[in-house]
PDB file of N, CA and C in Angstrom:
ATOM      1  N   UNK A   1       3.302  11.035  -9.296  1.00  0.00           N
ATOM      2  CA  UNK A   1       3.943  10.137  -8.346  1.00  0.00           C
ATOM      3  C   UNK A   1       4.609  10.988  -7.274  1.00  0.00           C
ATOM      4  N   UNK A   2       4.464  10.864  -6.333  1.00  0.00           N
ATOM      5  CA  UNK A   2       5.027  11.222  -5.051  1.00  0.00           C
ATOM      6  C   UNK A   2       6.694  11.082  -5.152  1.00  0.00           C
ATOM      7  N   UNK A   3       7.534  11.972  -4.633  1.00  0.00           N
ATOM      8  CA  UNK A   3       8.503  12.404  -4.804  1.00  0.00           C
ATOM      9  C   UNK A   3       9.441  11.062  -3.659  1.00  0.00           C
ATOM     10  N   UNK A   4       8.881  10.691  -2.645  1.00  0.00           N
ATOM     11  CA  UNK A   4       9.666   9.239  -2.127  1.00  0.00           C
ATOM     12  C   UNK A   4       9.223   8.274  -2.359  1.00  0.00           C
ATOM     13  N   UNK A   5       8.358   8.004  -3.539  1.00  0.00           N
ATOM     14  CA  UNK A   5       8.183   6.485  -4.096  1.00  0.00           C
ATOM     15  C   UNK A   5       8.653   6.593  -5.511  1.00  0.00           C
ATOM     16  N   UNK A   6       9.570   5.600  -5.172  1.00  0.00           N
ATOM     17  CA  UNK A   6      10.870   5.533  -6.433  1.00  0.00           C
ATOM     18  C   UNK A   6       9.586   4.893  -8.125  1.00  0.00           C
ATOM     19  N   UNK A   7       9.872   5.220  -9.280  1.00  0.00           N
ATOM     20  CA  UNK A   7       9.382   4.846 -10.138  1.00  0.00           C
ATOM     21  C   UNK A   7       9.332   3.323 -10.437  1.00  0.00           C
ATOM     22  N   UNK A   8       8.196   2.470 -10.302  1.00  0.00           N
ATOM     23  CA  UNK A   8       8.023   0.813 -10.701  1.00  0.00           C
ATOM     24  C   UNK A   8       8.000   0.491  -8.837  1.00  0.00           C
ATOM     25  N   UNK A   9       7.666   1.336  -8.022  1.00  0.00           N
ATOM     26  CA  UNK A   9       7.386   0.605  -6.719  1.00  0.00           C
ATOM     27  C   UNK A   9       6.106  -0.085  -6.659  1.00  0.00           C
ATOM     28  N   UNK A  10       4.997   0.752  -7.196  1.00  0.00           N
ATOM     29  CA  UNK A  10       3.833   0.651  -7.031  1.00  0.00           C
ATOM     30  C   UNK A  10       3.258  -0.112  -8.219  1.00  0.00           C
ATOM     31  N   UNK A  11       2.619  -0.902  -7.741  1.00  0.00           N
ATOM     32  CA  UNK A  11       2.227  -2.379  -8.750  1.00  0.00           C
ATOM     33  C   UNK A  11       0.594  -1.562  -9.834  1.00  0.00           C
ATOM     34  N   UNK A  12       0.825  -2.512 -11.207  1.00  0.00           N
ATOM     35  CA  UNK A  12      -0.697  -1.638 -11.939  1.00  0.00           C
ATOM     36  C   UNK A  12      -1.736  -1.802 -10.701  1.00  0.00           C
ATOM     37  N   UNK A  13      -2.353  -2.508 -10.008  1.00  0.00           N
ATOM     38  CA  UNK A  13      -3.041  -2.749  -9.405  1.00  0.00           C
ATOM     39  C   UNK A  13      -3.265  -2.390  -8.117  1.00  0.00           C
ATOM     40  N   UNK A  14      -3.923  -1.593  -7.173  1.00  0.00           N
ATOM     41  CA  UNK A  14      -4.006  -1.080  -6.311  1.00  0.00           C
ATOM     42  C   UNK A  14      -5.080  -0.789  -5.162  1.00  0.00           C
ATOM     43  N   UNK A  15      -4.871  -1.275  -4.201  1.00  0.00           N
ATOM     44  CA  UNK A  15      -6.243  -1.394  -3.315  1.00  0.00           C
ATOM     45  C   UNK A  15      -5.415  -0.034  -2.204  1.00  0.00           C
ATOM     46  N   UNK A  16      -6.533   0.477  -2.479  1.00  0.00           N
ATOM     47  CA  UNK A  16      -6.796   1.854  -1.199  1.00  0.00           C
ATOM     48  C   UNK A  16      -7.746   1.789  -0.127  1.00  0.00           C
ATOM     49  N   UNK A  17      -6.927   1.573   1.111  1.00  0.00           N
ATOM     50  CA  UNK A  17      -8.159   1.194   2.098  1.00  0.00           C
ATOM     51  C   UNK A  17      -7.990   2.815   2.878  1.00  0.00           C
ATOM     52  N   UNK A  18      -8.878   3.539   3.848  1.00  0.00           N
ATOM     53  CA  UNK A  18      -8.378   4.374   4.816  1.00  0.00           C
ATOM     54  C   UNK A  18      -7.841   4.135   5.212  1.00  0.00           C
ATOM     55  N   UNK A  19      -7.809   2.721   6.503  1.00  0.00           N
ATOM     56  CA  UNK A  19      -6.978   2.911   7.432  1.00  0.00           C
ATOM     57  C   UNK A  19      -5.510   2.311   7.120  1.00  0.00           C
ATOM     58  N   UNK A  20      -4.498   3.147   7.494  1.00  0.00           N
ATOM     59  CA  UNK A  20      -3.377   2.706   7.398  1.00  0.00           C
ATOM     60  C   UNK A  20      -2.807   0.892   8.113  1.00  0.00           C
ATOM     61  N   UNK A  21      -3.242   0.591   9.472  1.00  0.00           N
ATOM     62  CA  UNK A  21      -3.209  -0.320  10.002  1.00  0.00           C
ATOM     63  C   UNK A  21      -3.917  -1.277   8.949  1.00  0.00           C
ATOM     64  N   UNK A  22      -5.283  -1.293   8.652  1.00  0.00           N
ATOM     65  CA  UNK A  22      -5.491  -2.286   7.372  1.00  0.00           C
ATOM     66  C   UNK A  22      -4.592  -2.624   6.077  1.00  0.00           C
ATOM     67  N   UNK A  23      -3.877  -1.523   5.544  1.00  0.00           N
ATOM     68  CA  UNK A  23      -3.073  -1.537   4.619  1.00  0.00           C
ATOM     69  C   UNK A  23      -1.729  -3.002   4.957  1.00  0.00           C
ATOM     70  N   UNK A  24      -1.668  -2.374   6.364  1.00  0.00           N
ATOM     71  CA  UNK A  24      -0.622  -3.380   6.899  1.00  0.00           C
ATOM     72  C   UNK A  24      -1.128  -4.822   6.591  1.00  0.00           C
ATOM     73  N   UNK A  25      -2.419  -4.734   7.413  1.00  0.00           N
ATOM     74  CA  UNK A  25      -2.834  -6.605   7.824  1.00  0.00           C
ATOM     75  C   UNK A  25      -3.114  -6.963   6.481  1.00  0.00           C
ATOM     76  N   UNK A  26      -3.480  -6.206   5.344  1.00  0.00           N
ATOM     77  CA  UNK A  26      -3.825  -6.984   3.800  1.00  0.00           C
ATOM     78  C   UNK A  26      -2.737  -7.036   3.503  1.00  0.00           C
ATOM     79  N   UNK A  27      -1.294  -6.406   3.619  1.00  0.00           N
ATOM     80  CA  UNK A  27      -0.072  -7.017   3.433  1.00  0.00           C
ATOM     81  C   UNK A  27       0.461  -8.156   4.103  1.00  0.00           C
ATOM     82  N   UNK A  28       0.278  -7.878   5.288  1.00  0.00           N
ATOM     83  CA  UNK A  28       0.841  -9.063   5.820  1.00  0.00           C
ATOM     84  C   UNK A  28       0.447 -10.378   5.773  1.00  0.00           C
ATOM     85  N   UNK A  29      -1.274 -10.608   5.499  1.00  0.00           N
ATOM     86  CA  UNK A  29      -1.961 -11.629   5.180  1.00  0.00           C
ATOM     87  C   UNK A  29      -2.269 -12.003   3.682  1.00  0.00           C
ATOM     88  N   UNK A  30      -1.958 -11.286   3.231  1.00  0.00           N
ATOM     89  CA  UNK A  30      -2.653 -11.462   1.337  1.00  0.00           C
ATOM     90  C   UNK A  30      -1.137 -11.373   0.458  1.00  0.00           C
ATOM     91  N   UNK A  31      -0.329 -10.885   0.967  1.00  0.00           N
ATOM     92  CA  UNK A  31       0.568 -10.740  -0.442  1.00  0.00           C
ATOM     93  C   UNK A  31       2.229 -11.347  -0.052  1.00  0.00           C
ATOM     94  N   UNK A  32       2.268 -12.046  -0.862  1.00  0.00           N
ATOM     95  CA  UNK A  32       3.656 -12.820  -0.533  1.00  0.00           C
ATOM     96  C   UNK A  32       4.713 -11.521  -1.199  1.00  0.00           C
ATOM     97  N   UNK A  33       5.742 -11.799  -0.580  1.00  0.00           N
ATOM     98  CA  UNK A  33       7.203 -10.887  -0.929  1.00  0.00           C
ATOM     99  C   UNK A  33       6.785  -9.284  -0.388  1.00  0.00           C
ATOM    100  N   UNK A  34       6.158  -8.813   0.057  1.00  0.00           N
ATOM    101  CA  UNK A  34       5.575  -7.795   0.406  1.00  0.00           C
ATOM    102  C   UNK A  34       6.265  -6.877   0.865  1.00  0.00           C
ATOM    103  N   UNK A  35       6.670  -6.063   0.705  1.00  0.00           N
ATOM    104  CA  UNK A  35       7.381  -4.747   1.118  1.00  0.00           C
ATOM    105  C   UNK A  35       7.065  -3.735   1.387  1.00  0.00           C
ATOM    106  N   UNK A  36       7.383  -2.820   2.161  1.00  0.00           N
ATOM    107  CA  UNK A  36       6.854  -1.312   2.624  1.00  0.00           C
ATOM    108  C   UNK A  36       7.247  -0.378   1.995  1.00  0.00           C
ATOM    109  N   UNK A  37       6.825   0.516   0.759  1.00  0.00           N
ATOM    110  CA  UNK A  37       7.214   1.234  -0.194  1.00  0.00           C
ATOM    111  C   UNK A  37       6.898   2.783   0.559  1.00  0.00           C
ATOM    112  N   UNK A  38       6.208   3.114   1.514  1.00  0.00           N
ATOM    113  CA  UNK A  38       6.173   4.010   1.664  1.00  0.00           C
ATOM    114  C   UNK A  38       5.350   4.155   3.363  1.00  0.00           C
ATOM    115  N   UNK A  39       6.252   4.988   4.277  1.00  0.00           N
ATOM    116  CA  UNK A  39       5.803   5.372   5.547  1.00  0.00           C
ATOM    117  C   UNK A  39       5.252   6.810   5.575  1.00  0.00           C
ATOM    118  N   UNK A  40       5.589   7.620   5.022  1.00  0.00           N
ATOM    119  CA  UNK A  40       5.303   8.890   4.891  1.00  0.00           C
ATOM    120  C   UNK A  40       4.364   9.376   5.440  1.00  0.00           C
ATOM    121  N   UNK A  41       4.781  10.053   6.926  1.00  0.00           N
ATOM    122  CA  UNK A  41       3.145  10.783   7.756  1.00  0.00           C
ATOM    123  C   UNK A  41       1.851   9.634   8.164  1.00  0.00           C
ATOM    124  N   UNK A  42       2.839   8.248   8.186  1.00  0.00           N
ATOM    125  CA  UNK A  42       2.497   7.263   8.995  1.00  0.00           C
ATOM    126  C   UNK A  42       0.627   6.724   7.679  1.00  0.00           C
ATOM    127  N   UNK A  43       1.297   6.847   6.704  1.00  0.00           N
ATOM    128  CA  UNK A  43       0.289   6.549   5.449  1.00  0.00           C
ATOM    129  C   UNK A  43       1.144   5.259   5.157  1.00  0.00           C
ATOM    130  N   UNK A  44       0.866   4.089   5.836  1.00  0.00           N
ATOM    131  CA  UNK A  44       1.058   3.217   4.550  1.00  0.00           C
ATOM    132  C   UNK A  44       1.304   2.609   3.859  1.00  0.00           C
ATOM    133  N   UNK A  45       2.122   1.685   3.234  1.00  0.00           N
ATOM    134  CA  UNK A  45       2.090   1.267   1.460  1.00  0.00           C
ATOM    135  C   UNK A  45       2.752  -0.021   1.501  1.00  0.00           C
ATOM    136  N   UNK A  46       2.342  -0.596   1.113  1.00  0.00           N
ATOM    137  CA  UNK A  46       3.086  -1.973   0.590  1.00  0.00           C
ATOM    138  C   UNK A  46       2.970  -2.025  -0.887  1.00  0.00           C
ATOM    139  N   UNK A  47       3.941  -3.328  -1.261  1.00  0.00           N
ATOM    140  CA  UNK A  47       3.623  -3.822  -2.861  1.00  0.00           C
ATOM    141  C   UNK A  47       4.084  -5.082  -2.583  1.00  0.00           C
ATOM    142  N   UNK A  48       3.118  -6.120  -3.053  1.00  0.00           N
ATOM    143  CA  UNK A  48       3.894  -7.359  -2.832  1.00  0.00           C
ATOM    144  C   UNK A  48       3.057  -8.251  -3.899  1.00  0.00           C
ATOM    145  N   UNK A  49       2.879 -10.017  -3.813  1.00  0.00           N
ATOM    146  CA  UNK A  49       2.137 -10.621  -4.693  1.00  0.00           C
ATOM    147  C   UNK A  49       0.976 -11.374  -3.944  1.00  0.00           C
ATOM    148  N   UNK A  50       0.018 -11.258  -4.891  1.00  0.00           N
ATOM    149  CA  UNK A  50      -1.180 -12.312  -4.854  1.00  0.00           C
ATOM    150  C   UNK A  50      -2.198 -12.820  -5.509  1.00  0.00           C
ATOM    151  N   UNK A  51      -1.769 -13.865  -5.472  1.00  0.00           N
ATOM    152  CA  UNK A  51      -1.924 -15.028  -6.722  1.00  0.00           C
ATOM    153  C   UNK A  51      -1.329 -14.565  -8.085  1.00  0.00           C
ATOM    154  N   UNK A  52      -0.178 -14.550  -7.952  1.00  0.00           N
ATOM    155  CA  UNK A  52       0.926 -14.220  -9.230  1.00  0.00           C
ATOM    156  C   UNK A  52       0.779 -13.213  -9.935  1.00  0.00           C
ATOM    157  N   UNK A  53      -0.295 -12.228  -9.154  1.00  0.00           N
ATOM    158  CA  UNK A  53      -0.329 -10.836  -9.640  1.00  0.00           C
ATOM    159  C   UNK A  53       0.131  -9.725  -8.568  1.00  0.00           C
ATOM    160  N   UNK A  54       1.162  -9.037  -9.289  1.00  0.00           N
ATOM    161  CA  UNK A  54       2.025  -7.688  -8.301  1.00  0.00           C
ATOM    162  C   UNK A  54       0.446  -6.716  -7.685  1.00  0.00           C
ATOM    163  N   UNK A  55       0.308  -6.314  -6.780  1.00  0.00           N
ATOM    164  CA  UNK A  55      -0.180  -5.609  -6.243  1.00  0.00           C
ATOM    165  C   UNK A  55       0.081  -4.803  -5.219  1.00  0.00           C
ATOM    166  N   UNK A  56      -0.429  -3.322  -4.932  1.00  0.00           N
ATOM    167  CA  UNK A  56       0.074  -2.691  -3.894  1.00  0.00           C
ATOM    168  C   UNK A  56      -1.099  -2.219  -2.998  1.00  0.00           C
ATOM    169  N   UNK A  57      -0.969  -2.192  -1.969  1.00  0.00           N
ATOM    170  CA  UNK A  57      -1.981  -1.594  -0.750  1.00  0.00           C
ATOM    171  C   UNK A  57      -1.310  -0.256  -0.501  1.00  0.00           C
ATOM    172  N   UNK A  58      -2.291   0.864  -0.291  1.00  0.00           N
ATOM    173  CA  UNK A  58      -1.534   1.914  -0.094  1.00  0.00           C
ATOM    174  C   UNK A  58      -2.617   3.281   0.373  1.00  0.00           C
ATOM    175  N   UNK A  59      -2.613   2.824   2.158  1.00  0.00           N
ATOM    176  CA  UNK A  59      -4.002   3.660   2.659  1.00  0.00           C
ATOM    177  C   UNK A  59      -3.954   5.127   2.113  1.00  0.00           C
ATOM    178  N   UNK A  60      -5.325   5.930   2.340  1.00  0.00           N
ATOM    179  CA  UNK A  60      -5.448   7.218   1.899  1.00  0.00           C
ATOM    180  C   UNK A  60      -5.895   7.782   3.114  1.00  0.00           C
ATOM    181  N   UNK A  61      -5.495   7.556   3.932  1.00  0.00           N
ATOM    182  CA  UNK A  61      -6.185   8.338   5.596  1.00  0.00           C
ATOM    183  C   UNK A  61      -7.727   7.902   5.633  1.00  0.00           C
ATOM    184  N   UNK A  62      -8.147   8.463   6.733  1.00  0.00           N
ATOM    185  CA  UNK A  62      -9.795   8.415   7.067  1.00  0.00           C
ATOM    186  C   UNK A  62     -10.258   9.643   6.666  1.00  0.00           C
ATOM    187  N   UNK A  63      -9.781  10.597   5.782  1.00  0.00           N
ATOM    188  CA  UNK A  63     -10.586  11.662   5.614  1.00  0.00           C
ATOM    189  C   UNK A  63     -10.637  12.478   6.606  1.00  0.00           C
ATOM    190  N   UNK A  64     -11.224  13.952   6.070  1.00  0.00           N
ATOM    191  CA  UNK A  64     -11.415  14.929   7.038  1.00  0.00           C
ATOM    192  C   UNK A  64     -13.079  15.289   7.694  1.00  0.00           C
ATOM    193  N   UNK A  65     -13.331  15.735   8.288  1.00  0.00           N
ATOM    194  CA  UNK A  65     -14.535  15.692   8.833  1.00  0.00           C
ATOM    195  C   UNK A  65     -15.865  16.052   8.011  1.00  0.00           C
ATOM    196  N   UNK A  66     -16.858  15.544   8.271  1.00  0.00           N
ATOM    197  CA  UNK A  66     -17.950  16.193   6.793  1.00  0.00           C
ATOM    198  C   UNK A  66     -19.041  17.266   7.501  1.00  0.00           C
TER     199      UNK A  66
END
C-alpha cells in the first residue's frame, strides 16, 4: 500500500483505467458517496458505491512508450 493511502481507503474491488480523467467520470457517474482517496502526481483515485457494493477507481497512467 502506498504510503498516502490511509489503510481501508481502497474498496476489495477495483477498476484500473489509464486515464486518470476517466477514473474521475466513472466516479462521478457510477458511484454514489464517492471520494478522492488519492491525487498523487495527478494519478487518480476514488472509492465510493455501486449498487451496494464499495468500489474504488484508481488510474495507472497511460504507460510508457513501447
Amino acid at each position: 500500500m502506498s504510503f498516502h493511502i490511509a489503510a481501508g481507503e481502497v474498496a476489495p474491488v477495483v477498476l484500473a483505467p489509464g486515464d486518470p480523467l476517466r477514473a474521475k467520470l466513472v466516479a462521478e457517474r457510477f458511484l454514489s458517496e464517492s471520494r478522492l482517496i488519492t491525487d498523487v502526481r495527478n494519478i487518480l483515485g476514488y472509492t465510493g458505491i455501486y449498487k451496494g457494493v464499495e468500489i474504488s477507481v484508481i488510474a495507472t497512467g497511460m504507460g510508457g512508450p513501447s
